[in-house]
C-alpha atoms as a PDB file:
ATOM      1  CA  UNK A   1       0.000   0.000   0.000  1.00  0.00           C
ATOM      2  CA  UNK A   2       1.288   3.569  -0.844  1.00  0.00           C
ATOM      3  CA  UNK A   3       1.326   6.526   1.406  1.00  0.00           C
ATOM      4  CA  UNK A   4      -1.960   7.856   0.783  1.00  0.00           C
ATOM      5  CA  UNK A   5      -3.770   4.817   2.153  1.00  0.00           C
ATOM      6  CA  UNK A   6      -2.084   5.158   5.805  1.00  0.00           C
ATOM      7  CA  UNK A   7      -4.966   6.545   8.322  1.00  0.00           C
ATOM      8  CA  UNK A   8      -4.026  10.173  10.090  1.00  0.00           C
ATOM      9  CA  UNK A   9      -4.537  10.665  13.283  1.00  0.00           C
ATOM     10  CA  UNK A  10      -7.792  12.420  12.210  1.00  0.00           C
ATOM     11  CA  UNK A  11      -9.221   9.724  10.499  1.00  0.00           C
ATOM     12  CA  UNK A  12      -9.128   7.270  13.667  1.00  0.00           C
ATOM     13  CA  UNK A  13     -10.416   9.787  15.743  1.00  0.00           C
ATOM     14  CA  UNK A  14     -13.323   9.638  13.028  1.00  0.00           C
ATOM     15  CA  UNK A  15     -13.892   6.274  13.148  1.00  0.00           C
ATOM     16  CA  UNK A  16     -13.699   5.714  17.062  1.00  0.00           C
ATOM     17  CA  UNK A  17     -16.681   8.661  17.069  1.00  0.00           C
ATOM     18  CA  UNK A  18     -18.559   7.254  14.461  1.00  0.00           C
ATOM     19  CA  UNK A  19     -20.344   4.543  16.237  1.00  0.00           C
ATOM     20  CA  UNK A  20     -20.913   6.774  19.870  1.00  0.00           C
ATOM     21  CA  UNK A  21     -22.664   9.417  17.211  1.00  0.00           C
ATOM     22  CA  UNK A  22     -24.941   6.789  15.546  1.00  0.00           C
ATOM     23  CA  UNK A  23     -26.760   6.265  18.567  1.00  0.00           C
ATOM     24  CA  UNK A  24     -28.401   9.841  18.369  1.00  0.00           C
ATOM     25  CA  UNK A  25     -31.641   7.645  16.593  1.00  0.00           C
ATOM     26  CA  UNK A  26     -32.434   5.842  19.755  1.00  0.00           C
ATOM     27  CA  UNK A  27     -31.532   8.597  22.228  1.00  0.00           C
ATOM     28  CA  UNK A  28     -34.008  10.001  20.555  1.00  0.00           C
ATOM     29  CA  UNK A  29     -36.559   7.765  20.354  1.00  0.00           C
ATOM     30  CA  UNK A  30     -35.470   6.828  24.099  1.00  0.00           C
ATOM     31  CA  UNK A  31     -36.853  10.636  24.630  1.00  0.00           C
ATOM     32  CA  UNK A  32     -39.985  10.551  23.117  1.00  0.00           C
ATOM     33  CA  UNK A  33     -40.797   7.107  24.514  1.00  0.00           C
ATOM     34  CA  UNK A  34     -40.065   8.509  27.885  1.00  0.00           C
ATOM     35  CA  UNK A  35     -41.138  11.782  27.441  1.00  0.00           C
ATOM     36  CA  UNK A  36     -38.136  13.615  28.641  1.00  0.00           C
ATOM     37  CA  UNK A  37     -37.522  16.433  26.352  1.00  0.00           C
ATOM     38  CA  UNK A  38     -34.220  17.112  27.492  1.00  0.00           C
ATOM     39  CA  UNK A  39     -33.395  12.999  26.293  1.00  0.00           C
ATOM     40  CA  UNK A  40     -34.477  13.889  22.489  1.00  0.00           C
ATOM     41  CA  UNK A  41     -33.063  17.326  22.864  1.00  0.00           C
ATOM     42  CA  UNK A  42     -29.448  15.608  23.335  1.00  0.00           C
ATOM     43  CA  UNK A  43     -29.658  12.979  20.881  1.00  0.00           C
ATOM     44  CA  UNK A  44     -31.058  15.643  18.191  1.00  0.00           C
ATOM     45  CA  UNK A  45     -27.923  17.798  19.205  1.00  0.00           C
ATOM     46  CA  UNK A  46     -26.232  14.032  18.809  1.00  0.00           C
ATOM     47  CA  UNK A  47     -27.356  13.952  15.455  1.00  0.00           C
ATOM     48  CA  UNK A  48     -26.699  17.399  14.350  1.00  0.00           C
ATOM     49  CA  UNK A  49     -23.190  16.415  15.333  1.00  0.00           C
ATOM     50  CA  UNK A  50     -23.044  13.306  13.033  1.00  0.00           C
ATOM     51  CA  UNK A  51     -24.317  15.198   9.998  1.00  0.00           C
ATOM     52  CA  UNK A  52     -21.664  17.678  10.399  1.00  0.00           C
ATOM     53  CA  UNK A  53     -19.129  15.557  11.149  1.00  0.00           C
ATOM     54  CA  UNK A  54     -20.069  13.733   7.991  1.00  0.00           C
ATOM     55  CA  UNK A  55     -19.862  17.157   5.943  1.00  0.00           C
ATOM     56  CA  UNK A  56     -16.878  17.757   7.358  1.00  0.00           C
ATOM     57  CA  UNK A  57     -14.884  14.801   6.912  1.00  0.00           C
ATOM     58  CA  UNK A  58     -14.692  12.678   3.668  1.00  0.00           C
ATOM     59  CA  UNK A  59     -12.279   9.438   3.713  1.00  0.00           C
END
């Protein structure tokens, strides 16, 4: 493999979030089901953080 197929320090950070940040669905769904609106308000900030993240960063 060449150079520009080694991961940065960047992209592992990335991919350790990844998977904490796709769990902003069922915080959210954990909020409406209990009816705490602070609950849904984290995992739509959760999510908001995912999308950008995904802007953001392109492998």
């Amino acid at each position: 493999m060449g150079r520009n197929h080694a991961r940065t320090p960047a992209g592992l950070r990335v991919l350790r979030e990844s998977p904490s940040l796709a769990a902003a669905p069922a915080v959210c769904v954990a909020g409406v089901v209990l009816d705490l609106v602070w609950v849904l308000g984290l995992g739509a900030w959760l999510l908001i953080a995912a999308i950008l993240m995904e802007l953001v960063y392109r492998p």
